[in-house]
C-alpha atoms as a PDB file:
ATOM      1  CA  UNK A   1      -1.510 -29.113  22.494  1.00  0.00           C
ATOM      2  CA  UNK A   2      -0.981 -29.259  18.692  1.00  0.00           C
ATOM      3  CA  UNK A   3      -0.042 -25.431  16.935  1.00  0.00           C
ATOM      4  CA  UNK A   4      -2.155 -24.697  14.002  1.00  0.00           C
ATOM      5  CA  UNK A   5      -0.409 -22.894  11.666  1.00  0.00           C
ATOM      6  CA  UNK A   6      -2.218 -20.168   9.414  1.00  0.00           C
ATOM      7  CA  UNK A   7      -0.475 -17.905   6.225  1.00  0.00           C
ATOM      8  CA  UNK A   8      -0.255 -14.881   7.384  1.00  0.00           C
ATOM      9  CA  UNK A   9      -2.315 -12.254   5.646  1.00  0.00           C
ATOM     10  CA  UNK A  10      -0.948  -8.849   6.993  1.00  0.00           C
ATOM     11  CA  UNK A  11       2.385  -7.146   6.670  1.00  0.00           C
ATOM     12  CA  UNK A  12       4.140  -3.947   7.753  1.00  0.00           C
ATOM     13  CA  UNK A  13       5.386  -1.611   5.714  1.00  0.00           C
ATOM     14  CA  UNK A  14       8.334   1.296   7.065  1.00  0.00           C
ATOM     15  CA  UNK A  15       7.560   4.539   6.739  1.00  0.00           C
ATOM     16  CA  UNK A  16       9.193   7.884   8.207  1.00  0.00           C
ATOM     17  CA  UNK A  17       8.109   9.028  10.937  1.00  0.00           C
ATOM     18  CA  UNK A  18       6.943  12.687   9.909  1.00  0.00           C
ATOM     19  CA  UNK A  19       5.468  10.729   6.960  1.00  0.00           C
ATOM     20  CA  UNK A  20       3.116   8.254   9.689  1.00  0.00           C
ATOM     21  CA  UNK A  21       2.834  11.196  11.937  1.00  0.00           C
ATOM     22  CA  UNK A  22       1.117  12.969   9.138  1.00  0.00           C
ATOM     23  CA  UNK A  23      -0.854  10.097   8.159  1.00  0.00           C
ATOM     24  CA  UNK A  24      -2.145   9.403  11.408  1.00  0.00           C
ATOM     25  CA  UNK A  25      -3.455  13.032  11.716  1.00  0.00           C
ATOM     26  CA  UNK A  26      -5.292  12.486   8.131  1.00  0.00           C
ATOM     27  CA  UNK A  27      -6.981   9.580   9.205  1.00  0.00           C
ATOM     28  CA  UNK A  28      -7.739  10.475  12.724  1.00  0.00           C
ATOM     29  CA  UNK A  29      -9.581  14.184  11.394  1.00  0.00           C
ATOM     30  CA  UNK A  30     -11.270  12.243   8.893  1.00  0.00           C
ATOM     31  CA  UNK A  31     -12.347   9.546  11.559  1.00  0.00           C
ATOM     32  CA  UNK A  32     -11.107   6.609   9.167  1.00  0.00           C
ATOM     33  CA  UNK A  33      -8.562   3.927   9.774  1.00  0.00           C
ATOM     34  CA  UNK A  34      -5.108   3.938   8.718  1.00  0.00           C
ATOM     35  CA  UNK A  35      -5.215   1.071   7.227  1.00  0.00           C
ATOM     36  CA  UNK A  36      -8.215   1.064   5.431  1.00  0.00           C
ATOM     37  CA  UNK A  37      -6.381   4.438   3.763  1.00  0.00           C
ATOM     38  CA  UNK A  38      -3.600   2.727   3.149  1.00  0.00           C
ATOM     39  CA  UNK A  39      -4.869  -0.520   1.338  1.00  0.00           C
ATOM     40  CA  UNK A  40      -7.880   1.949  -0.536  1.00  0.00           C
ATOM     41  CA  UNK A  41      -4.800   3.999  -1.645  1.00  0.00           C
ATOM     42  CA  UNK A  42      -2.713   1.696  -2.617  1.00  0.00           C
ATOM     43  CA  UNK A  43      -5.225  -0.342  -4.423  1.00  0.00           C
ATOM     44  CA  UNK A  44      -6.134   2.524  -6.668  1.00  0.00           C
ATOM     45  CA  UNK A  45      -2.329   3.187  -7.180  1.00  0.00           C
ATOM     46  CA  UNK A  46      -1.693  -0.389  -8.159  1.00  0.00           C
ATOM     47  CA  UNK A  47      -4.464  -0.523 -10.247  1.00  0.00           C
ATOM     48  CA  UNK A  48      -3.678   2.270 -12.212  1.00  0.00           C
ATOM     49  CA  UNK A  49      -0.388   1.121 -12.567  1.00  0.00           C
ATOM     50  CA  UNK A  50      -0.782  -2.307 -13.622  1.00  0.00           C
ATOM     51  CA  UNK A  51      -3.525  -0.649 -16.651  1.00  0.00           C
ATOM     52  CA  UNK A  52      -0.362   1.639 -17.430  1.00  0.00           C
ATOM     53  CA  UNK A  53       1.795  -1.040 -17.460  1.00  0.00           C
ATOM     54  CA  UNK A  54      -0.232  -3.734 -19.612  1.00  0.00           C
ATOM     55  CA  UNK A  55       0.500  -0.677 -22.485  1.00  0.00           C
ATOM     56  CA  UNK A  56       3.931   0.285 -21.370  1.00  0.00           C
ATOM     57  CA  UNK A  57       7.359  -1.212 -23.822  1.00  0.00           C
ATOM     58  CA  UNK A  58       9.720  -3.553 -21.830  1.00  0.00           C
ATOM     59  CA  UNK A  59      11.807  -0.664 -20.748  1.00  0.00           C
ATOM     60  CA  UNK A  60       9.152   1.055 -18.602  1.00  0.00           C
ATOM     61  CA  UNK A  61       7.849  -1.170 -17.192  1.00  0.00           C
ATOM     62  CA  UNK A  62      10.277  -1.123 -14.130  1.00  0.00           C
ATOM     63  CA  UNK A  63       9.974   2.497 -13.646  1.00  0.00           C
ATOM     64  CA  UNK A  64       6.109   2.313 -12.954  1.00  0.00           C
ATOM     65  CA  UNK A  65       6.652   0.405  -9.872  1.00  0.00           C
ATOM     66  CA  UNK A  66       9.574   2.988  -8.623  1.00  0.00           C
ATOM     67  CA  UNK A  67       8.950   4.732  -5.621  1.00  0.00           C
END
C-alpha cells in the first residue's frame, strides 16, 4: 500500500477561549459556519490591508500587519 501524499490546504489558528466562545455563538445565531466567517473576514481584512499597504512608506508597512 503506497501513501499518497497531498499539501495540506487548511491550518489552525489559536484563539482565546472567550474570544472562540464568542465566535461560535455569532456564527451559530446567524446559522453560518465558523469558518466561512473567519476566511470572509479575514479576506476583507487582508485585502484592505494589502491596498493600504501598496501606498504605505517602508516604515509602515510592518505595523499594518500587527495584531
Amino acid at each position: 500500500m503506497s501513501v499518497v501524499s497531498r499539501k495540506q490546504t487548511r491550518r489552525s489558528v489559536s484563539v482565546s477561549g472567550a474570544t472562540y466562545a464568542k465566535l461560535k455563538a455569532y456564527c451559530e445565531l446567524n446559522e453560518i459556519p465558523v469558518s466561512r466567517l473567519v476566511e470572509t473576514q479575514m479576506g476583507e481584512f487582508l485585502s484592505t490591508a494589502e491596498t493600504t499597504s501598496e501606498n504605505a512608506t517602508s516604515e509602515t508597512k510592518e505595523e499594518i500587519f500587527t495584531f
